[in-house]
Protein backbone atom coordinates (compact mmCIF):
# COMPACT_ATOMS: atom_id res chain seq x y z
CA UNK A 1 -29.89 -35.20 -78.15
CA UNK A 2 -31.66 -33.03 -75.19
CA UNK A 3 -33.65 -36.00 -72.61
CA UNK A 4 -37.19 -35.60 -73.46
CA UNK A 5 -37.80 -34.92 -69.47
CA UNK A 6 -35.38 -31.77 -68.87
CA UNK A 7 -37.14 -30.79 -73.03
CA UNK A 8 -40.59 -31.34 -70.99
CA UNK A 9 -39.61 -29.46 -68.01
CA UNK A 10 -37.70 -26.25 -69.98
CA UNK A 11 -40.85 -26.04 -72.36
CA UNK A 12 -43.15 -25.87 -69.36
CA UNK A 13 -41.26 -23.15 -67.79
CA UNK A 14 -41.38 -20.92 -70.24
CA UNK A 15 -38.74 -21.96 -72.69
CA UNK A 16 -38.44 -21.88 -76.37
CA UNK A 17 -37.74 -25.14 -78.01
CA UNK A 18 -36.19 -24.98 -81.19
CA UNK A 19 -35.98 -27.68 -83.70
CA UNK A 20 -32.03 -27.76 -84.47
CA UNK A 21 -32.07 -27.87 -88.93
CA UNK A 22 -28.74 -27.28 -90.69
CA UNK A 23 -28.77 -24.26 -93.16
CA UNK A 24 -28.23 -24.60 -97.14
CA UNK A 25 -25.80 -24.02 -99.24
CA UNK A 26 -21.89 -23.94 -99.77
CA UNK A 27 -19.93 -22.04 -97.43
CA UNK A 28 -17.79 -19.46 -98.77
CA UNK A 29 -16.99 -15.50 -98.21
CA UNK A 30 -20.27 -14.45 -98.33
CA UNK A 31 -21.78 -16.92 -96.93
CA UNK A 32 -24.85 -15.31 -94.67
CA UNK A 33 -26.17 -16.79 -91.20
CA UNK A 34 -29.62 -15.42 -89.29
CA UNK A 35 -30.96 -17.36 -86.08
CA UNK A 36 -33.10 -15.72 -83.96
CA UNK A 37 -34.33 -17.27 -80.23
CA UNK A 38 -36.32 -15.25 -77.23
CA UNK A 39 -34.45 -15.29 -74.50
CA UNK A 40 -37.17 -16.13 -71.64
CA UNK A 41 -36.55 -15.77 -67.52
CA UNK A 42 -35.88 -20.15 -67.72
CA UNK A 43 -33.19 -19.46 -69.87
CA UNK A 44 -31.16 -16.60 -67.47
CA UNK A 45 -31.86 -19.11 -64.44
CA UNK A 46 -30.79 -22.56 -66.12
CA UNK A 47 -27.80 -20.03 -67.92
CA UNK A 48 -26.99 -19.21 -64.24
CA UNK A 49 -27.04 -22.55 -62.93
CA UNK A 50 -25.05 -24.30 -65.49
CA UNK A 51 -22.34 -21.37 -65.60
CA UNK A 52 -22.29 -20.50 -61.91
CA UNK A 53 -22.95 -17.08 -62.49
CA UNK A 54 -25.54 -15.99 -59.78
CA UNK A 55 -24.58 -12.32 -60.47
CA UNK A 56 -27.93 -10.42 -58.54
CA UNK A 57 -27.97 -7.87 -61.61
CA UNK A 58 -29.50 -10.90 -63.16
CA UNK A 59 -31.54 -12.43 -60.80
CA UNK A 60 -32.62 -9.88 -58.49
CA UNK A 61 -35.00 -7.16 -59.58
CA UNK A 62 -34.70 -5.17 -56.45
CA UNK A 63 -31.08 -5.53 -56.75
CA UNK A 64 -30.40 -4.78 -60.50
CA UNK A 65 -33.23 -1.51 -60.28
CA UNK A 66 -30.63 0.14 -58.32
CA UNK A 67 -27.62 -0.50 -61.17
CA UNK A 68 -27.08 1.78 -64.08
CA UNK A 69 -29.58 -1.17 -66.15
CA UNK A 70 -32.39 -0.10 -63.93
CA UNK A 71 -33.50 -3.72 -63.74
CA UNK A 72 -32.77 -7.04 -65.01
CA UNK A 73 -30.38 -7.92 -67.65
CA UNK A 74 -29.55 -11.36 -69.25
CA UNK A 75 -26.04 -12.63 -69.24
CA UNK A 76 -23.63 -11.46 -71.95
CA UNK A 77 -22.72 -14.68 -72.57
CA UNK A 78 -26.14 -16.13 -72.88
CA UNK A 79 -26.79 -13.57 -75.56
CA UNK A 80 -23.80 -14.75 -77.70
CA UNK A 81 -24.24 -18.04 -76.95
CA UNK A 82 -26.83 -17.83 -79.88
CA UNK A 83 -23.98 -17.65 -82.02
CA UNK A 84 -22.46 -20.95 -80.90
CA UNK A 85 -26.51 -22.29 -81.90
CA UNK A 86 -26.27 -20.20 -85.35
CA UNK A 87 -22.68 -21.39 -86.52
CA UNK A 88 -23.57 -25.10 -85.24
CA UNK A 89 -26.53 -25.03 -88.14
CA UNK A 90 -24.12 -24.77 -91.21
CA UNK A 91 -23.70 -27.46 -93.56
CA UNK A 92 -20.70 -29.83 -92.02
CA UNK A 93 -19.32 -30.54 -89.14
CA UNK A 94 -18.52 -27.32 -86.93
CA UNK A 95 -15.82 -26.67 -84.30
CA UNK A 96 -15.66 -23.64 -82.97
CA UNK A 97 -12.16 -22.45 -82.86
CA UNK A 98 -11.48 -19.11 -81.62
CA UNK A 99 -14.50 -15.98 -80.83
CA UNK A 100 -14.16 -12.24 -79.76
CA UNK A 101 -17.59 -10.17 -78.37
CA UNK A 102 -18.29 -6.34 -77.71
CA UNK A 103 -20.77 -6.09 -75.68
CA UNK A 104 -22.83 -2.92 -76.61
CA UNK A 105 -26.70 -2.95 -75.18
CA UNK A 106 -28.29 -4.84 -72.56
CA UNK A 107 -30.53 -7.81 -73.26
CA UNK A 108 -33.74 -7.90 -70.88
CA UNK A 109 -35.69 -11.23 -70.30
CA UNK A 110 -38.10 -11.81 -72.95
CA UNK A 111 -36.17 -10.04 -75.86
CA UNK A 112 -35.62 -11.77 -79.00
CA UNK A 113 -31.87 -11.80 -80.35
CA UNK A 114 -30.91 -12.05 -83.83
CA UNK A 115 -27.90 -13.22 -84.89
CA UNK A 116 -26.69 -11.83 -88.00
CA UNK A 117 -23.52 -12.92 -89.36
CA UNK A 118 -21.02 -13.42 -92.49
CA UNK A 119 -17.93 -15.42 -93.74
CA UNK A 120 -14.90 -12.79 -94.33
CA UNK A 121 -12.48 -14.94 -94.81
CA UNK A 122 -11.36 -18.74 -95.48
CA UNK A 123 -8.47 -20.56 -95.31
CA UNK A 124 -9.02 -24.59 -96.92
CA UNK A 125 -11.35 -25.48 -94.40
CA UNK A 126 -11.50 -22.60 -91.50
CA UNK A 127 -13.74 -19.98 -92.06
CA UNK A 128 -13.83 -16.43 -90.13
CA UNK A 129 -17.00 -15.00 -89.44
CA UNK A 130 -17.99 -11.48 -88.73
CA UNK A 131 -21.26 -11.30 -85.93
CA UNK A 132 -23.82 -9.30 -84.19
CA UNK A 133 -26.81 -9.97 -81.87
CA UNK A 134 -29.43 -7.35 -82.42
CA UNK A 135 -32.77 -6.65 -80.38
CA UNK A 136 -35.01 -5.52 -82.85
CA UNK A 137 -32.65 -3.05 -84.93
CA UNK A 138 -30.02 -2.27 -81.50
CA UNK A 139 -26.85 -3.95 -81.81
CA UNK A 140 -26.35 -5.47 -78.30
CA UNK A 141 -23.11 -7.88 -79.34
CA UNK A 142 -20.99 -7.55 -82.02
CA UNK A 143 -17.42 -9.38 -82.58
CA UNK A 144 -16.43 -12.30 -85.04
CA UNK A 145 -16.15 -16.38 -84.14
CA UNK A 146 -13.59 -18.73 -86.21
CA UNK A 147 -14.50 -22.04 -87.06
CA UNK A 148 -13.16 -25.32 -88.54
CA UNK A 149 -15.73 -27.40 -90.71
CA UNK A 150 -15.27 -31.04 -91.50
C-alpha cells in the first residue's frame, strides 16, 4: 500500500483519500461500475510531477487565461486515470489490457469526475468495457478500457 507519510502529506495538501473496497457481484455483460473522486490542485501538481507533464495550461493561471480554456485545466489523463481506480475495484484480479479515450470537456481543479461504465462484451475471462467521466451531467471523457480478470 500508499507509505503512511506521502498519505499524510497528500491529505494535508488538499487531497482526497479514498479507502480502495472492491465492488460486488459477478461480472458479466451488464455488469455496471460508478467511482467518483474530486480532482483537487495536489492532484494536477503530483499528476505533473510523476508524468513529466509541466504543460503551463495546467499550471499557470496567467498562462492558461490566455488559451481557448480561459484558465486552468486538469490533465486528460488524470481525468481517465479514474478509470484505471474504478476497473481496479471489481471482484478479481484486474489487468488492464488495452483502453481508448475521447476527450470531450475540460476538467477544472476542484471538479468531481464520475466514472460511469459497463461490460459489452466477454470473452472466458476478458471483459470489454464501455466508459465515460462526467462533471456533474457533461461528458468530459468517453471511450472503452479492456481488461483481463484472474
Amino acid at each position: 500500500m500508499v507509505d503512511r507519510e506521502v498519505e499524510l502529506i497528500y491529505s494535508k495538501l488538499g487531497g482526497e483519500l479514498k479507502d480502495f473496497k472492491k465492488f460486488e457481484g459477478e461480472v458479466d455483460v451488464g455488469y455496471r461500475i460508478v467511482y467518483e473522486k474530486k480532482i483537487e490542485d495536489v492532484d494536477v501538481k503530483f499528476f505533473g510531477l510523476v508524468s513529466g507533464d509541466l504543460n503551463p495550461v495546467h499550471f499557470d493561471d496567467s498562462f492558461a487565461s490566455k488559451t481557448r480554456f480561459g484558465g486552468r485545466v486538469v490533465h486528460g489523463m488524470l481525468t481517465t486515470s479514474l478509470v484505471s481506480a474504478a476497473v481496479a475495484r471489481i471482484p478479481g484480479t484486474i489487468v488492464l489490457l488495452e483502453n481508448f479515450f475521447k476527450y470531450t470537456s475540460p476538467v477544472r481543479p476542484g471538479d468531481l469526475v464520475k466514472v460511469e461504465g459497463v461490460v459489452v462484451e466477454k470473452d472466458r475471462n476478458r471483459f470489454k468495457i464501455d466508459v465515460k467521466c462526467l462533471v456533474k451531467d457533461k461528458v468530459v471523457a468517453e471511450g472503452y478500457v479492456k481488461i483481463l480478470i484472474w
